[in-house]
PDB file of N, CA and C in Angstrom:
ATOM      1  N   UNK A   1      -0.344 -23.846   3.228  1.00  0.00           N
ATOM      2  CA  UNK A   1      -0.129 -22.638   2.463  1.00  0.00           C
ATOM      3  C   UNK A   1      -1.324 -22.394   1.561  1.00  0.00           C
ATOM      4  N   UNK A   2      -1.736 -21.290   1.108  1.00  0.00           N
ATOM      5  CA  UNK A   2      -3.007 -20.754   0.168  1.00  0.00           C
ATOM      6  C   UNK A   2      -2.096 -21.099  -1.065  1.00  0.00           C
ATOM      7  N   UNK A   3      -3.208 -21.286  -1.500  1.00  0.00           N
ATOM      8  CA  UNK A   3      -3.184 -21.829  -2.733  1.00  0.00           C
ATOM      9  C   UNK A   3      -2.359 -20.794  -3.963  1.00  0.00           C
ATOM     10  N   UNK A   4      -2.815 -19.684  -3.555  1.00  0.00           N
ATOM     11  CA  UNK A   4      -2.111 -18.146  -4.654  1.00  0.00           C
ATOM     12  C   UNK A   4      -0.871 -17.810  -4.066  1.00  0.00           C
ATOM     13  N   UNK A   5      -0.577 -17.832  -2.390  1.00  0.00           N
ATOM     14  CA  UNK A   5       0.437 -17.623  -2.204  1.00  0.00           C
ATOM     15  C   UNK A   5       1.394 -18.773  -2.965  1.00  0.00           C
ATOM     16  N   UNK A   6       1.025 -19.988  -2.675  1.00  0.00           N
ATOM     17  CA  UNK A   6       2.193 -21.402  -3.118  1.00  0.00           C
ATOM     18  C   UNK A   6       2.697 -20.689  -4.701  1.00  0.00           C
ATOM     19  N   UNK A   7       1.393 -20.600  -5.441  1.00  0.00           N
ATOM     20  CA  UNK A   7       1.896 -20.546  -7.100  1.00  0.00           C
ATOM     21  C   UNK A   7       2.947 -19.025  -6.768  1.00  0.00           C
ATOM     22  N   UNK A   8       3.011 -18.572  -6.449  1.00  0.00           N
ATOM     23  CA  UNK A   8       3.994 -17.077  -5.898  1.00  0.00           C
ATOM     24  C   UNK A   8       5.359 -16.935  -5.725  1.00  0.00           C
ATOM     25  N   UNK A   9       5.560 -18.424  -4.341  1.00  0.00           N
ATOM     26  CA  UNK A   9       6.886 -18.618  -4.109  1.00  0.00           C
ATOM     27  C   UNK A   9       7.357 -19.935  -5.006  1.00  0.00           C
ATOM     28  N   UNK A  10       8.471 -20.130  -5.445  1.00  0.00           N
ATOM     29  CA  UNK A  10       9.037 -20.886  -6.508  1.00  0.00           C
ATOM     30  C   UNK A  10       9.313 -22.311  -5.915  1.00  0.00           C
ATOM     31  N   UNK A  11       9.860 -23.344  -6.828  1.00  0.00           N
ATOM     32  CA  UNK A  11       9.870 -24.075  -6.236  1.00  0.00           C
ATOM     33  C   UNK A  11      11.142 -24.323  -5.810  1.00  0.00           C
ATOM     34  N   UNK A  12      11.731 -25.122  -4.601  1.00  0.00           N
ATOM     35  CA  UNK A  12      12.596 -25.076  -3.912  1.00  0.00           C
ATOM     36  C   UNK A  12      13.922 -25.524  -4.327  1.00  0.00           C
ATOM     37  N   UNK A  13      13.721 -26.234  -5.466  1.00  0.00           N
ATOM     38  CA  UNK A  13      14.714 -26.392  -6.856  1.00  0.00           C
ATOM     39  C   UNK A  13      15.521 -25.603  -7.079  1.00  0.00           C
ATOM     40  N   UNK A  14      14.569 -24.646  -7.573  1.00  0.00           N
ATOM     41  CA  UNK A  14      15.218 -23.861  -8.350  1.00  0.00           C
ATOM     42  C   UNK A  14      15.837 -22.568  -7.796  1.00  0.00           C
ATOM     43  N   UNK A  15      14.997 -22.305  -6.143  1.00  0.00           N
ATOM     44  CA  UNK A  15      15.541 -20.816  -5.504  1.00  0.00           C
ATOM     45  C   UNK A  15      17.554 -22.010  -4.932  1.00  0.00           C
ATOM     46  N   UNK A  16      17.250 -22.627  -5.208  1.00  0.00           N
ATOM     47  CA  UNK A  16      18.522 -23.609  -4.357  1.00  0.00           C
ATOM     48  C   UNK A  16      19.715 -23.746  -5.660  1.00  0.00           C
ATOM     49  N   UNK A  17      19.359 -23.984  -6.974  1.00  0.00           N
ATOM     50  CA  UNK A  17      20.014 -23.857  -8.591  1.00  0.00           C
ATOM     51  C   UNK A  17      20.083 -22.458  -8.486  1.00  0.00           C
ATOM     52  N   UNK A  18      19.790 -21.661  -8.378  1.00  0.00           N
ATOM     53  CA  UNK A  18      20.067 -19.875  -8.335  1.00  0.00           C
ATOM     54  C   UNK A  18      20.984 -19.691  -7.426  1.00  0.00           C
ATOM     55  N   UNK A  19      21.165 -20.121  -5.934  1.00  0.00           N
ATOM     56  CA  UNK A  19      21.757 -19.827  -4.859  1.00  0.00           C
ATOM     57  C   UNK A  19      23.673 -20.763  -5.667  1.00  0.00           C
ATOM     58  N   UNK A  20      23.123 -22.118  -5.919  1.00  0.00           N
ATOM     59  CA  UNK A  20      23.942 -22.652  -6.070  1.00  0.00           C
ATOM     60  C   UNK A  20      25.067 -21.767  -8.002  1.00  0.00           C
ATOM     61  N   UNK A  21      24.202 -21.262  -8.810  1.00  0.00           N
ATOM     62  CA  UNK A  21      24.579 -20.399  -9.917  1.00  0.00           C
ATOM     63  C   UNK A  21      25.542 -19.540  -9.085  1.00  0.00           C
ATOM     64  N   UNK A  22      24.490 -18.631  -8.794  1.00  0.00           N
ATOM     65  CA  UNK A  22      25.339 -17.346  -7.563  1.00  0.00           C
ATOM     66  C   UNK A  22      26.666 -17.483  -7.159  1.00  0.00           C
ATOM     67  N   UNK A  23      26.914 -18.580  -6.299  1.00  0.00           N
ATOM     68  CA  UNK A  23      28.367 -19.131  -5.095  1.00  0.00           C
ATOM     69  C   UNK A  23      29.019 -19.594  -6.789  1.00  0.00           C
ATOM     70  N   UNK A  24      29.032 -20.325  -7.842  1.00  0.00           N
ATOM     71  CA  UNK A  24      30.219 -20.368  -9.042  1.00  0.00           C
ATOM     72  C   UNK A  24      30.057 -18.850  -9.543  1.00  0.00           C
ATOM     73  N   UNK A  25      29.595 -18.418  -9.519  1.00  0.00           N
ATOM     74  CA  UNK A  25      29.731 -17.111 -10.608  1.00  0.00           C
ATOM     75  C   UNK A  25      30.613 -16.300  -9.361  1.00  0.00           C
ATOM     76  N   UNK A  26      29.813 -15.980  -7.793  1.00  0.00           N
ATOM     77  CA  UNK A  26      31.271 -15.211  -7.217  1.00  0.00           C
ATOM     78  C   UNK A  26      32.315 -15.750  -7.217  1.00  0.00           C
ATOM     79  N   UNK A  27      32.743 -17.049  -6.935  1.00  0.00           N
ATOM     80  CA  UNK A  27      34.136 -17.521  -7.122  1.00  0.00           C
ATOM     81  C   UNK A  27      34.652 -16.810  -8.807  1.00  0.00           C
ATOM     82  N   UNK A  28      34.059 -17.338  -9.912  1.00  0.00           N
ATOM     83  CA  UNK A  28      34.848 -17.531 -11.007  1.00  0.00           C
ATOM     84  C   UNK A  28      35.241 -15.344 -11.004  1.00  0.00           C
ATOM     85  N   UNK A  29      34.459 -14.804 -10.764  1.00  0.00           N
ATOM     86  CA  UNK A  29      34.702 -13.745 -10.859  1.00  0.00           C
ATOM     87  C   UNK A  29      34.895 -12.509  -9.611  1.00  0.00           C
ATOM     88  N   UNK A  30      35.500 -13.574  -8.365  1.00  0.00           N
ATOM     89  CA  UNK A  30      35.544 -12.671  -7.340  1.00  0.00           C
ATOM     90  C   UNK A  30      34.834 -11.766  -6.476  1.00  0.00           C
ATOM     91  N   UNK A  31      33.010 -12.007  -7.012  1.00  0.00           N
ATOM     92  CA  UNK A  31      32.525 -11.357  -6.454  1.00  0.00           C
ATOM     93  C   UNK A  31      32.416 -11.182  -5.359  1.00  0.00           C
ATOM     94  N   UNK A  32      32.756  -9.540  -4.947  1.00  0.00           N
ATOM     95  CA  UNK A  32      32.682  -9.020  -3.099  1.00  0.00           C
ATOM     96  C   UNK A  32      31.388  -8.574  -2.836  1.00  0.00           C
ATOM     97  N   UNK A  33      30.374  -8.128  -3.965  1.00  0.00           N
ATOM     98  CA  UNK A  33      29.078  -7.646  -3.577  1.00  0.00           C
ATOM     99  C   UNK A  33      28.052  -8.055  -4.703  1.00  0.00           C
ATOM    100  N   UNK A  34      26.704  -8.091  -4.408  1.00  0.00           N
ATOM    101  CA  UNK A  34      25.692  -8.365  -5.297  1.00  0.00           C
ATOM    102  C   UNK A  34      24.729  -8.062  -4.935  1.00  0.00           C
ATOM    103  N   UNK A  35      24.133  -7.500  -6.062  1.00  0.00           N
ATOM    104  CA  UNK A  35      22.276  -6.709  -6.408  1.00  0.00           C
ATOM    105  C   UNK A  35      21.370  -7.671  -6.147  1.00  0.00           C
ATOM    106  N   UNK A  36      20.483  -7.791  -5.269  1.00  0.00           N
ATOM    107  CA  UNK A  36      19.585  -8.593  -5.998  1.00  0.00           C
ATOM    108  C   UNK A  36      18.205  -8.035  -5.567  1.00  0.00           C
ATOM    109  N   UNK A  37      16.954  -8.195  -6.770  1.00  0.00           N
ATOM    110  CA  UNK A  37      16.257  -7.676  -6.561  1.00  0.00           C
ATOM    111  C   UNK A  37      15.223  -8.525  -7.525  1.00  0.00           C
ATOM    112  N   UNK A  38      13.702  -7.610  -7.458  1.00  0.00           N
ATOM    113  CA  UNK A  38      12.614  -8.480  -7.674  1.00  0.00           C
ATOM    114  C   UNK A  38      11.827  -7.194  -8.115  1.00  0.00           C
ATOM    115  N   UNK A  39      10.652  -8.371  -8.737  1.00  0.00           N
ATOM    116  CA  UNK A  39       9.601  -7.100  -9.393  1.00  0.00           C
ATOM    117  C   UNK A  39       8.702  -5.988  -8.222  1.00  0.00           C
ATOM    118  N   UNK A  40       8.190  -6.774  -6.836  1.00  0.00           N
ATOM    119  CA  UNK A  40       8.171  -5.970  -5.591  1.00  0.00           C
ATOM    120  C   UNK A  40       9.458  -4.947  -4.747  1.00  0.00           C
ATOM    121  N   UNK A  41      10.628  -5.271  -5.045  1.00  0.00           N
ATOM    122  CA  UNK A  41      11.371  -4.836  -4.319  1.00  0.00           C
ATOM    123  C   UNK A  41      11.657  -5.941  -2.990  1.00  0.00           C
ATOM    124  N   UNK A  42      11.139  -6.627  -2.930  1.00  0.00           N
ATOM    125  CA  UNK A  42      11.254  -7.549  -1.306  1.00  0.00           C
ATOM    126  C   UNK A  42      10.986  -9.052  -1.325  1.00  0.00           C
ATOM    127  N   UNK A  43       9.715  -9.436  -2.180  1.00  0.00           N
ATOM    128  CA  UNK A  43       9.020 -10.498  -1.698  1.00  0.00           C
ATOM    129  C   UNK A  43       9.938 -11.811  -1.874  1.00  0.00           C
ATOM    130  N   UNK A  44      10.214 -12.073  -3.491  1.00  0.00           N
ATOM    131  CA  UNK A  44      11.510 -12.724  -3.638  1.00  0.00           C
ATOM    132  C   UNK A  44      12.676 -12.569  -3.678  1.00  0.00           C
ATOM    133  N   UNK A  45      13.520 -11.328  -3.880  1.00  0.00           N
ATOM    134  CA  UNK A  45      14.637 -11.312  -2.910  1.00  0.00           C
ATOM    135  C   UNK A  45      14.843 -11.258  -1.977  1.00  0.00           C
ATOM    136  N   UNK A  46      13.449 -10.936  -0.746  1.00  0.00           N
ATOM    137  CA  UNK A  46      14.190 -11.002   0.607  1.00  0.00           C
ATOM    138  C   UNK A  46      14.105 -12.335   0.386  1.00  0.00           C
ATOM    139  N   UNK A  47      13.455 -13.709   0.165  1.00  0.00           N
ATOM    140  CA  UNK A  47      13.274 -15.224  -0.006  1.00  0.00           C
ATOM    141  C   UNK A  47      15.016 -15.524   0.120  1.00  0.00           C
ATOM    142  N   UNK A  48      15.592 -15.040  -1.453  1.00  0.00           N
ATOM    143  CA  UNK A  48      17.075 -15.424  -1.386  1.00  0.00           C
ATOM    144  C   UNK A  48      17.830 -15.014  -0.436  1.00  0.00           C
ATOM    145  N   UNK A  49      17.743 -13.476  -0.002  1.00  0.00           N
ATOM    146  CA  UNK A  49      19.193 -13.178   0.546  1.00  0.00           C
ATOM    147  C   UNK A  49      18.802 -13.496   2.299  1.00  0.00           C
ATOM    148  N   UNK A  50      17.663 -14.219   2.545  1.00  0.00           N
ATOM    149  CA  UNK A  50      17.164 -14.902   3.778  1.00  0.00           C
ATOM    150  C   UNK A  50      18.223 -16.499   3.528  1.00  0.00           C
ATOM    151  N   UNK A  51      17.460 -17.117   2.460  1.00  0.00           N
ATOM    152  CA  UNK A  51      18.240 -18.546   2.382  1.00  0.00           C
ATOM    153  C   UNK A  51      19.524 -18.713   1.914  1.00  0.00           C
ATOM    154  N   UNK A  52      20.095 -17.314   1.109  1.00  0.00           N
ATOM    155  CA  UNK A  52      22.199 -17.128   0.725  1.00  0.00           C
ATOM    156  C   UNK A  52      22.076 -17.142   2.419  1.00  0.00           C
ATOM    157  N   UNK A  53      22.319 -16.374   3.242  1.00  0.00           N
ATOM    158  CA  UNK A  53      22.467 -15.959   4.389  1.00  0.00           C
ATOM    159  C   UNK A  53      22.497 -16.901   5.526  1.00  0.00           C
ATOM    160  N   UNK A  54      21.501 -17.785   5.585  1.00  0.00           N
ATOM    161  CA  UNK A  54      21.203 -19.041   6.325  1.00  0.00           C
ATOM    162  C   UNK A  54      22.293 -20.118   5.892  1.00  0.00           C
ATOM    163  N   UNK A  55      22.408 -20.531   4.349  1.00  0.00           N
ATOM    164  CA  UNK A  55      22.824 -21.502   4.156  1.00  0.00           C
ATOM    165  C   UNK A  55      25.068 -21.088   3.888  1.00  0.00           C
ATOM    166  N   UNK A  56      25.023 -19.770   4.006  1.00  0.00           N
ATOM    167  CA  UNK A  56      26.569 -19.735   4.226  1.00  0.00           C
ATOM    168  C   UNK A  56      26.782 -19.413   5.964  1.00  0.00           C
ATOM    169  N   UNK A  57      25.966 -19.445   6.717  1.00  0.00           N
ATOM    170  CA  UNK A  57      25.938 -19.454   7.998  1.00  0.00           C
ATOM    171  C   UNK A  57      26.103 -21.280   8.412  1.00  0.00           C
ATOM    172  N   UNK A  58      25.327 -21.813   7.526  1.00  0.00           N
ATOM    173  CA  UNK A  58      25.417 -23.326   7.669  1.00  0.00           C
ATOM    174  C   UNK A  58      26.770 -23.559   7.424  1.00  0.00           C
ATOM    175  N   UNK A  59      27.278 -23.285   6.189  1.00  0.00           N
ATOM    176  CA  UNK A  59      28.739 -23.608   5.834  1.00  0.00           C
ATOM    177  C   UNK A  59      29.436 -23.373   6.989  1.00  0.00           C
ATOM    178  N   UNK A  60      29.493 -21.879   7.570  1.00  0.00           N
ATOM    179  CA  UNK A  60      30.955 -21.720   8.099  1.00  0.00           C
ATOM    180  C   UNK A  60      30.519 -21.794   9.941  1.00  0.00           C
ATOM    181  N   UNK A  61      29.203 -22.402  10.333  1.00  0.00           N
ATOM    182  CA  UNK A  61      29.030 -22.378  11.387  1.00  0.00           C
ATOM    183  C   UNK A  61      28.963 -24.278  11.610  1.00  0.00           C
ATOM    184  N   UNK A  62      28.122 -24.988  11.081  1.00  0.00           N
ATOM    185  CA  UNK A  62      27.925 -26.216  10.744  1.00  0.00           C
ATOM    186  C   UNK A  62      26.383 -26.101  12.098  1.00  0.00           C
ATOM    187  N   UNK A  63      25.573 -25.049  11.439  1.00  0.00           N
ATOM    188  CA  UNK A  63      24.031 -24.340  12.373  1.00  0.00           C
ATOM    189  C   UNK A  63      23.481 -24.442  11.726  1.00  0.00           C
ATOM    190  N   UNK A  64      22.299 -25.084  11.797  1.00  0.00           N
ATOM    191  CA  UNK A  64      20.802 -24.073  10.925  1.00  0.00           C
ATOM    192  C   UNK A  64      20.039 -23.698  11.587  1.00  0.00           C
ATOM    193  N   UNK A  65      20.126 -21.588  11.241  1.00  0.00           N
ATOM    194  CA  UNK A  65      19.449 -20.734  11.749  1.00  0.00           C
ATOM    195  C   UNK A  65      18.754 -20.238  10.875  1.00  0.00           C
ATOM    196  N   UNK A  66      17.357 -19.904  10.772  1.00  0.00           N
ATOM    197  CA  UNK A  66      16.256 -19.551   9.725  1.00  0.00           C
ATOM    198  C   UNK A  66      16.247 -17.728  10.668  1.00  0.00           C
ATOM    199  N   UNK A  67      16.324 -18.201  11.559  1.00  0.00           N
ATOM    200  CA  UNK A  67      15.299 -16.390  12.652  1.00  0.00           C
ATOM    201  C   UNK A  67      17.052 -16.131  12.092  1.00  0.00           C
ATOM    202  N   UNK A  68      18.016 -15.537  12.715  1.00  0.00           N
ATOM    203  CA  UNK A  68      19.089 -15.021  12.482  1.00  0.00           C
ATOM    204  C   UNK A  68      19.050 -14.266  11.020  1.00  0.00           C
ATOM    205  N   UNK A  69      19.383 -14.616  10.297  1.00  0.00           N
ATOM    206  CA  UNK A  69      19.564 -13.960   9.128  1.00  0.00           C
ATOM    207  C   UNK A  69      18.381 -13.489   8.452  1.00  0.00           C
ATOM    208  N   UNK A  70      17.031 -13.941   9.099  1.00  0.00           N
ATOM    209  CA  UNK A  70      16.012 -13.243   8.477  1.00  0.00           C
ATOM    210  C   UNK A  70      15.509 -12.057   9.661  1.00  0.00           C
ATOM    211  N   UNK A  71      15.912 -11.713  11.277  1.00  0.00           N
ATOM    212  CA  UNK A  71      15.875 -10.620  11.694  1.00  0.00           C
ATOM    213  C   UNK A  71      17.035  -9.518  10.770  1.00  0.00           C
ATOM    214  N   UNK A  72      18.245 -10.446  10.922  1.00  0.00           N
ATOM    215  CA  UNK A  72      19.014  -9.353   9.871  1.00  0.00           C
ATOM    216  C   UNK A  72      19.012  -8.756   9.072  1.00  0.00           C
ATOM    217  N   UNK A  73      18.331  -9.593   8.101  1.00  0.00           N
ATOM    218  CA  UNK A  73      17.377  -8.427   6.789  1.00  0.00           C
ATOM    219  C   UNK A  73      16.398  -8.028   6.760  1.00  0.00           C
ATOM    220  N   UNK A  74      15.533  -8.261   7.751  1.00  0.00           N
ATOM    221  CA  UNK A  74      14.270  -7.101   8.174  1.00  0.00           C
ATOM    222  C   UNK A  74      14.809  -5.936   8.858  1.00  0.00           C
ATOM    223  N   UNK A  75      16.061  -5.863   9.614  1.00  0.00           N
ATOM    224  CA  UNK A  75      16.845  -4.743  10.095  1.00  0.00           C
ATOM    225  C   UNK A  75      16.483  -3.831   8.879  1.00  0.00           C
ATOM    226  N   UNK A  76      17.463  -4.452   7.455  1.00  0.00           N
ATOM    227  CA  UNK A  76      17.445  -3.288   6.752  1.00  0.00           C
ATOM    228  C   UNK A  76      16.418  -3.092   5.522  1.00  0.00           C
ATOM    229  N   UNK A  77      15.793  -3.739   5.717  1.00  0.00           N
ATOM    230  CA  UNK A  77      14.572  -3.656   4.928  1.00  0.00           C
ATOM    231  C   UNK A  77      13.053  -4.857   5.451  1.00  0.00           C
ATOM    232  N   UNK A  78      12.299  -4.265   6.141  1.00  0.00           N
ATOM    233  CA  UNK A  78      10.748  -4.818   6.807  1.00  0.00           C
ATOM    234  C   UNK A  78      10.262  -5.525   6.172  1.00  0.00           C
ATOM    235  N   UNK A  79      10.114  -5.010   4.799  1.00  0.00           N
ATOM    236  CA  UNK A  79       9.199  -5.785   3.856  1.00  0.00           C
ATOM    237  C   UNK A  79       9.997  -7.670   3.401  1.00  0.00           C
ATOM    238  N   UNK A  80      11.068  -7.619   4.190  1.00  0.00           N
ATOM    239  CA  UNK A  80      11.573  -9.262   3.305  1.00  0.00           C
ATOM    240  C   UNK A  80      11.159 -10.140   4.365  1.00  0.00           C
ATOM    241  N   UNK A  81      10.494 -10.982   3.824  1.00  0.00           N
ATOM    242  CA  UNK A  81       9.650 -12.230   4.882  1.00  0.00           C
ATOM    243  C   UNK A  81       8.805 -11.542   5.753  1.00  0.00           C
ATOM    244  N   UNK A  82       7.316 -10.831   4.801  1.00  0.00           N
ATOM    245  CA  UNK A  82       6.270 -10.654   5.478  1.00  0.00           C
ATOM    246  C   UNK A  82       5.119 -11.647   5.993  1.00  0.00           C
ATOM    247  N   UNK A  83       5.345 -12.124   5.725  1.00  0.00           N
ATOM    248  CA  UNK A  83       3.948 -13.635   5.721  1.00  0.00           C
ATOM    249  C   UNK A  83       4.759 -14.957   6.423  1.00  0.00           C
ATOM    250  N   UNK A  84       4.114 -15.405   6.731  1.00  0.00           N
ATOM    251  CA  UNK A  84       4.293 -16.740   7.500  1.00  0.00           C
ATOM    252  C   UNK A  84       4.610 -18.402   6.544  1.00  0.00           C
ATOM    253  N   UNK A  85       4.301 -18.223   5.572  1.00  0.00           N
ATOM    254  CA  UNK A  85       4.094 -18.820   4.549  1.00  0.00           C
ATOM    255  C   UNK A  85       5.760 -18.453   3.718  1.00  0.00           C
ATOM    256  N   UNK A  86       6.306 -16.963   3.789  1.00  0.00           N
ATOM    257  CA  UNK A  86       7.438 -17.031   3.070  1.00  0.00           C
ATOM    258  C   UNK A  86       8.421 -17.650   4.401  1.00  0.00           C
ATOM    259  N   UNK A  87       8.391 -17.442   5.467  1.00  0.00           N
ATOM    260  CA  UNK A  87       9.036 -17.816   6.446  1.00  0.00           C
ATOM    261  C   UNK A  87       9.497 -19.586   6.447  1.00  0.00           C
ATOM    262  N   UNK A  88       8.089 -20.319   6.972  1.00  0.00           N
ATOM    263  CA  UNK A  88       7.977 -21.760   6.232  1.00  0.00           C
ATOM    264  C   UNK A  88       8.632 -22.057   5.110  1.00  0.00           C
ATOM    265  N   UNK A  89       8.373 -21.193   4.276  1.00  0.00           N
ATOM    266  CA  UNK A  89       9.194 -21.669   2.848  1.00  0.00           C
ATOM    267  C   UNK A  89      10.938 -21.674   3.022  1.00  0.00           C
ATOM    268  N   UNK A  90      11.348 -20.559   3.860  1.00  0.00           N
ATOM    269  CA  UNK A  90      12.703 -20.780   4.451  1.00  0.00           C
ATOM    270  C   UNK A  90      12.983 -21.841   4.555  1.00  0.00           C
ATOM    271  N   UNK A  91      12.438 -22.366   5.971  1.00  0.00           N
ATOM    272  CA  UNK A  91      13.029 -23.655   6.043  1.00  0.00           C
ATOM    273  C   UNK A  91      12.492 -24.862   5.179  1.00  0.00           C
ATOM    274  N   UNK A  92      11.503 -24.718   4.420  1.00  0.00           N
ATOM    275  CA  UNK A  92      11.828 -26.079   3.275  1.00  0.00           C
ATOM    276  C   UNK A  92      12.889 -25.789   2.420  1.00  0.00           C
ATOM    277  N   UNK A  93      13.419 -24.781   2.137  1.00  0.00           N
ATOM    278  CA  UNK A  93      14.704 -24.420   1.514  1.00  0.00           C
ATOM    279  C   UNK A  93      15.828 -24.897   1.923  1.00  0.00           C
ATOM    280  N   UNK A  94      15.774 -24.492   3.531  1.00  0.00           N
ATOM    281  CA  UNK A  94      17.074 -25.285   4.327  1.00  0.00           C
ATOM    282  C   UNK A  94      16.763 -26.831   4.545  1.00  0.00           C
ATOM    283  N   UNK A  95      15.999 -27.244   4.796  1.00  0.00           N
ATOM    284  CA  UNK A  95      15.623 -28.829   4.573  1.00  0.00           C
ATOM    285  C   UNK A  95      16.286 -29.230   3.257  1.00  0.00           C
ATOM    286  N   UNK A  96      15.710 -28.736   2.227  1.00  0.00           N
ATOM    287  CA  UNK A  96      16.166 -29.411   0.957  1.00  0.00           C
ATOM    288  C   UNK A  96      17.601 -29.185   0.778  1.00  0.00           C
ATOM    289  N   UNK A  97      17.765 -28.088   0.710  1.00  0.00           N
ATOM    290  CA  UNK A  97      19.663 -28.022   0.715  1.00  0.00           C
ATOM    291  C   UNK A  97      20.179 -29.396   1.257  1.00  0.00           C
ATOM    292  N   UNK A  98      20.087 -29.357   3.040  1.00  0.00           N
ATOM    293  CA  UNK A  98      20.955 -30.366   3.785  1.00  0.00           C
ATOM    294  C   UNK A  98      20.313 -31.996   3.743  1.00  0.00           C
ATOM    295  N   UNK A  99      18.790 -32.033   3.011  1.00  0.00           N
ATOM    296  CA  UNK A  99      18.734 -33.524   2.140  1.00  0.00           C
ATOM    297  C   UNK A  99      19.485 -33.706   0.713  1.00  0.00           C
ATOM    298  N   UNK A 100      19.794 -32.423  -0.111  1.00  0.00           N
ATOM    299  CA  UNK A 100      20.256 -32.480  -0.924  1.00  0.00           C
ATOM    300  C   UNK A 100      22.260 -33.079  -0.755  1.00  0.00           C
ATOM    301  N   UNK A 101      22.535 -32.395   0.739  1.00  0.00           N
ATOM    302  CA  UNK A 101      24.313 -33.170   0.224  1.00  0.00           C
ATOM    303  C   UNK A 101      24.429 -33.919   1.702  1.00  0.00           C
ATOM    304  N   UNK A 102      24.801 -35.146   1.293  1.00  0.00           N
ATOM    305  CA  UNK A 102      25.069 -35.827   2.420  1.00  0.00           C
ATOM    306  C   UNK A 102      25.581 -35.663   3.559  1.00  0.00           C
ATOM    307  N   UNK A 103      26.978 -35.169   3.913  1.00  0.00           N
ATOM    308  CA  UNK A 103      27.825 -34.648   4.742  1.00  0.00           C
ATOM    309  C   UNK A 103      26.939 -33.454   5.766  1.00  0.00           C
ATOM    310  N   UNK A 104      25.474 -33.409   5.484  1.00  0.00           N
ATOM    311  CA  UNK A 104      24.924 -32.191   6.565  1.00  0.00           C
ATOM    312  C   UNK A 104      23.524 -33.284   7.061  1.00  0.00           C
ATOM    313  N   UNK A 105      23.460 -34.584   5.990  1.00  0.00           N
ATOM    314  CA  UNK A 105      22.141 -35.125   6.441  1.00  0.00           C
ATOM    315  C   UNK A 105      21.848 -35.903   7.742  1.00  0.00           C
ATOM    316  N   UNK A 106      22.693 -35.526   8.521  1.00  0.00           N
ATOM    317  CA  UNK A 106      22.628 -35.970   9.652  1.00  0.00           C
ATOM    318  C   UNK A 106      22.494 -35.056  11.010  1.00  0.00           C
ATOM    319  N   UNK A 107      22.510 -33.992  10.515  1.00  0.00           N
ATOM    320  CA  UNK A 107      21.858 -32.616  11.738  1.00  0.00           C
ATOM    321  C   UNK A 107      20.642 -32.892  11.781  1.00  0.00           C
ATOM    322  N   UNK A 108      20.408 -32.917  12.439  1.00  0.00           N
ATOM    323  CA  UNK A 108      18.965 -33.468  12.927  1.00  0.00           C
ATOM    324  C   UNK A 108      17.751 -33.173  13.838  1.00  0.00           C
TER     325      UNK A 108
END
């Protein structure tokens, strides 16, 4: 990865502590829909609603698909995961998630 892009995308911590914020806050308050957005319009929210998307596909499929849910949101908006580099960053996202809880560290 370039060096300006890396300092750009966040670290994988914390887009994964946001995702994980997100899933308690819709439970505690029922959420059926959510905004999310960025100072571009795309670059880091398409990032999230690429890796929400992937990683509740993981939940209720027991899959990890990175292309799936990121053709899906280029459907409705082009600009989310323009670069090759935000793509990659997908799946270190999904890597870290399923090193992060045991019960998935064995898809392999």
């Amino acid at each position: 990865m370039d060096a300006s892009l890396a300092e750009d995308l966040p670290d994988t911590n914390h887009i994964l502590s946001l995702l994980k914020s997100s899933e308690r806050q819709e439970k505690e308050v029922a959420l059926r829909r959510m905004c999310v957005t960025c100072m571009d319009g795309s670059s880091k929210c398409g990032i999230y609603i690429c890796a929400y998307n992937a990683i509740e596909k993981l939940k209720t499929e027991q899959m990890v698909d990175v292309y799936t849910p990121t053709v899906m949101a280029k459907l409705r908006r082009p600009q989310f995961i323009s670069t090759i580099e935000q793509y990659e960053y997908l799946f270190q996202v999904l890597n870290d998630y399923l090193c992060a809880f045991g019960e998935y560290a064995n898809f392999g």
